[in-house]
C-alpha atoms as a PDB file:
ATOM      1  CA  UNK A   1       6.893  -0.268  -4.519  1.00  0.00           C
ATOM      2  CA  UNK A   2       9.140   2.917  -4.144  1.00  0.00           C
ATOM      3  CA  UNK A   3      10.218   4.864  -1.484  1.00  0.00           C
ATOM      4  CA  UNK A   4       8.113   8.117  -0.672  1.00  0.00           C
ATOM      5  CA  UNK A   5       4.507   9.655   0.485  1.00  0.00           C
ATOM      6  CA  UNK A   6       1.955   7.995  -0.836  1.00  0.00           C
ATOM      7  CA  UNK A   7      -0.769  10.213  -3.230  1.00  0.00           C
ATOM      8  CA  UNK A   8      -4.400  10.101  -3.255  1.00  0.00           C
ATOM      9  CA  UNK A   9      -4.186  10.056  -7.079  1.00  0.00           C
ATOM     10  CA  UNK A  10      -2.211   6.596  -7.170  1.00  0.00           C
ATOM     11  CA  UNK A  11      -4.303   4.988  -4.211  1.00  0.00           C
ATOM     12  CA  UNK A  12      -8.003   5.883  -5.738  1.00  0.00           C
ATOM     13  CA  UNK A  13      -7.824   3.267  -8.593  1.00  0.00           C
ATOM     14  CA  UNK A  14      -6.289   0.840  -5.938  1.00  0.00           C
ATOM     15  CA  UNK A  15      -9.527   0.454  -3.954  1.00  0.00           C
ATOM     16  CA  UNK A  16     -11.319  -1.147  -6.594  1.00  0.00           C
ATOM     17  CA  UNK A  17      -8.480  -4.267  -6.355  1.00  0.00           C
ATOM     18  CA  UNK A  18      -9.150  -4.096  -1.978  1.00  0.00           C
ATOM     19  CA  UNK A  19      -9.055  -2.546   1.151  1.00  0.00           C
ATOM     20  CA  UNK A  20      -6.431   0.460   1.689  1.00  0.00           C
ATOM     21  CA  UNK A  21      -4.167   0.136   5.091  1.00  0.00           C
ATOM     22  CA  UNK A  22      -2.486   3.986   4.798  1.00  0.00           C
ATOM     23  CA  UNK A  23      -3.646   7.399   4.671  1.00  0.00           C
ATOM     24  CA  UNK A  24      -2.898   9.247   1.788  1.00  0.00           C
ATOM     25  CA  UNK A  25       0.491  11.475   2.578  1.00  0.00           C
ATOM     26  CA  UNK A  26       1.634   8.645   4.432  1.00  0.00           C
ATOM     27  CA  UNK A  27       5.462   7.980   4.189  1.00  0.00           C
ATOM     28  CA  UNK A  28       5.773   3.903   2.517  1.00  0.00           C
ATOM     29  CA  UNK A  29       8.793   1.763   1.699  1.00  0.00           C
ATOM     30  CA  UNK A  30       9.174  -1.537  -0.430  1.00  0.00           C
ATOM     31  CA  UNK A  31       7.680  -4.205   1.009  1.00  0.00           C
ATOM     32  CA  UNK A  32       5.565  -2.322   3.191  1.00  0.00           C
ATOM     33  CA  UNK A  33       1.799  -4.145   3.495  1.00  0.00           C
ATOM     34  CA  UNK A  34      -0.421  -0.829   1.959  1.00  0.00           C
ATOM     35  CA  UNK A  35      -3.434  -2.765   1.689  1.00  0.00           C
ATOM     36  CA  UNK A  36      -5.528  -6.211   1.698  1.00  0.00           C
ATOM     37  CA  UNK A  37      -5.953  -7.988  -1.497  1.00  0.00           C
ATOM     38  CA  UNK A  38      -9.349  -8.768  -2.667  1.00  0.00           C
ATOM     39  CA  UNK A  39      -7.791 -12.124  -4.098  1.00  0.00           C
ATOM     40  CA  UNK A  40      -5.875 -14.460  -2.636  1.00  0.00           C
ATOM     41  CA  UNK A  41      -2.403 -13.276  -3.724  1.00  0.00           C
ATOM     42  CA  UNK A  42      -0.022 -10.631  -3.437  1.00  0.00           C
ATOM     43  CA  UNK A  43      -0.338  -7.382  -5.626  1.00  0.00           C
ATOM     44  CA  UNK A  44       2.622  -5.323  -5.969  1.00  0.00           C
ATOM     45  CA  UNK A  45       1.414  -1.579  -6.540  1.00  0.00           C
ATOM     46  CA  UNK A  46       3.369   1.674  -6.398  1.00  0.00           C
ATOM     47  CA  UNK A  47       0.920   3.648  -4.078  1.00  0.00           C
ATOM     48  CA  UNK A  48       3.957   6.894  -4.894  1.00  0.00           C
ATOM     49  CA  UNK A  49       2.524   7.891  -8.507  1.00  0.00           C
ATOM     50  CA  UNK A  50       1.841  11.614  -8.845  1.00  0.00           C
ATOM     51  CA  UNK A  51      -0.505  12.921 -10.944  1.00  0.00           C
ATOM     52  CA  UNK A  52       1.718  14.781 -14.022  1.00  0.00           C
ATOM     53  CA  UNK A  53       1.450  18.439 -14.185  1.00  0.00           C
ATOM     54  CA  UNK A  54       1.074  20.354 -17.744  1.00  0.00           C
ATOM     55  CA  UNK A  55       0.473  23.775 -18.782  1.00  0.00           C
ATOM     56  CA  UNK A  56      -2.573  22.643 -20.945  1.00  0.00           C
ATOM     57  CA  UNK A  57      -5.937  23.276 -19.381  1.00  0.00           C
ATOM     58  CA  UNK A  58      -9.297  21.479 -19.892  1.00  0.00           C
ATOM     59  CA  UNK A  59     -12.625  21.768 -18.313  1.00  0.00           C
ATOM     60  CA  UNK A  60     -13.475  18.722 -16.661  1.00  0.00           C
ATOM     61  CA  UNK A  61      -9.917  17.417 -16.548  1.00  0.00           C
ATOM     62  CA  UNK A  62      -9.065  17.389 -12.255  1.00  0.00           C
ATOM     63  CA  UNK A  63     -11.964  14.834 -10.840  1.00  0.00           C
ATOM     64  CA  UNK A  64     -12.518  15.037  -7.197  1.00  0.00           C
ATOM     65  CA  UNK A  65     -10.675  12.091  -5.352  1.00  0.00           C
ATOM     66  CA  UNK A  66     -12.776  10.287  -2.706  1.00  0.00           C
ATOM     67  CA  UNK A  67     -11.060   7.690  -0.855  1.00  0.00           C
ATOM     68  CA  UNK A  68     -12.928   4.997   1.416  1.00  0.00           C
ATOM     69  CA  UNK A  69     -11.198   5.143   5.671  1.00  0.00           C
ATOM     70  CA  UNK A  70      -8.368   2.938   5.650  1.00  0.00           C
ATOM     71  CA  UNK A  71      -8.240  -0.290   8.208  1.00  0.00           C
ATOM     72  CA  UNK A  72      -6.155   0.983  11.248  1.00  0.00           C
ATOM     73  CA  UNK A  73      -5.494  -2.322  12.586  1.00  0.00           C
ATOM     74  CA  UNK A  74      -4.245  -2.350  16.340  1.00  0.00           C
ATOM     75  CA  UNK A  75      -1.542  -4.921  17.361  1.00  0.00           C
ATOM     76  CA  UNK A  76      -3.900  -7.762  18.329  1.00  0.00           C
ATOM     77  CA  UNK A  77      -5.805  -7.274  15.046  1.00  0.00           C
ATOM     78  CA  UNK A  78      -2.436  -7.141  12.838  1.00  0.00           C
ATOM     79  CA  UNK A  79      -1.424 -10.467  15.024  1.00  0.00           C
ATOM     80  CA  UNK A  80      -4.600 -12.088  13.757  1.00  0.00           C
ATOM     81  CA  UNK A  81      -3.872 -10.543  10.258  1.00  0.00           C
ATOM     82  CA  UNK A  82      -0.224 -11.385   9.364  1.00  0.00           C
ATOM     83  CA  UNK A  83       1.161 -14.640   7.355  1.00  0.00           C
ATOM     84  CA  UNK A  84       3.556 -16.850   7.214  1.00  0.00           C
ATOM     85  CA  UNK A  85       5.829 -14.024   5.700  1.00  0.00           C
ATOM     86  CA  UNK A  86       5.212 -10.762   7.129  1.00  0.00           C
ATOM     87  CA  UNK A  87       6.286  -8.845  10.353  1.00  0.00           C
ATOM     88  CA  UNK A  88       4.431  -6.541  12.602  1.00  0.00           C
ATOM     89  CA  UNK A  89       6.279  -2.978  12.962  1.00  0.00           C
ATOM     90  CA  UNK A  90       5.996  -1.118  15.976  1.00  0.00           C
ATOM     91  CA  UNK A  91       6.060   2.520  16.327  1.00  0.00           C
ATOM     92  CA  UNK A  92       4.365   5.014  19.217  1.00  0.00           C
ATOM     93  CA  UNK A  93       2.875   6.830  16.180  1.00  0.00           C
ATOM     94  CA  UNK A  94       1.411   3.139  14.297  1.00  0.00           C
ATOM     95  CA  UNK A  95       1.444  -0.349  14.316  1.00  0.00           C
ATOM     96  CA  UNK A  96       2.242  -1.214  10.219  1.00  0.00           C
ATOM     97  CA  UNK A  97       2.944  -4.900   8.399  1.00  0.00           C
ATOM     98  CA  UNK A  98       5.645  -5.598   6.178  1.00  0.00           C
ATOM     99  CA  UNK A  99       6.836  -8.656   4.286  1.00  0.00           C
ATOM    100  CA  UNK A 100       9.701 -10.325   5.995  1.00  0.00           C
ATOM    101  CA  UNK A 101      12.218  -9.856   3.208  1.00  0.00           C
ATOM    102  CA  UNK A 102      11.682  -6.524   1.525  1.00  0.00           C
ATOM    103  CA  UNK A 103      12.832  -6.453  -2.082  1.00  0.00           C
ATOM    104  CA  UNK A 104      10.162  -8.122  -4.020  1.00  0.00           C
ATOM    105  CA  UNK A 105      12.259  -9.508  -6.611  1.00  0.00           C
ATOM    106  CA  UNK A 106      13.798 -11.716  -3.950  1.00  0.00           C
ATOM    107  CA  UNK A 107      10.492 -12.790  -2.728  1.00  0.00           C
ATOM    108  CA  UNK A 108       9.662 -14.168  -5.636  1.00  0.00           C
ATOM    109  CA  UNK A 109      12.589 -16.067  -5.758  1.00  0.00           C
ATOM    110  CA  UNK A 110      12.462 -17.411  -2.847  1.00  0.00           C
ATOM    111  CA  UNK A 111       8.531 -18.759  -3.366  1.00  0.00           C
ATOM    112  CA  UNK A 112       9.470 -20.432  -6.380  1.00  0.00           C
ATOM    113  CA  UNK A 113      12.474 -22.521  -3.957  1.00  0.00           C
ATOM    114  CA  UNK A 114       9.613 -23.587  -1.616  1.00  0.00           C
END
């Protein structure tokens, strides 16, 4: 995942794959918990992607973006939520998950020692 605001465009083709945590416009960082995983594993997803702008026009070319409300968890739902691997951040503006160690190359890494 990448450092940045999240954009409605990148998080729209996400919902199909789960539920969405954030808000679009809402600032993310790698390793950052952005959503729940309709399977049982881990997705890594760039929620940053901005839709390229061109000087070409078409007709039915921008599509309306409807997103589905996130899950706002409070801090005894994100206690109930977290693994074995993630942390709960606290802020006075949210209450967010994130994986314990952030770079996801190292993650993997480390799941293949266990």
């Amino acid at each position: 995942m990448a450092l940045g605001e999240s954009a409605g465009y990148a998080m729209a083709p996400l919902q199909a794959h789960g539920t969405l945590f954030i808000h679009p416009q809402t600032q993310v960082y790698p390793g950052m918990v952005v959503g729940e995983s309709s399977k049982c594993q881990d997705i890594y997803i760039n929620p940053c992607v901005k839709k390229q702008l061109t000087n070409i026009r078409a007709a039915g070319a921008d599509e309306k973006i409807v997103l589905a409300s996130p899950r706002v968890m409070t801090l005894e739902e994100a206690l109930a939520y977290m693994g074995d691997d993630e942390l709960i951040e606290i802020t006075p503006s949210s209450v967010r998950l994130r994986k314990a160690e952030l770079d996801a190359n190292r993650r993997m890494r480390n799941k293949g020692k266990k």
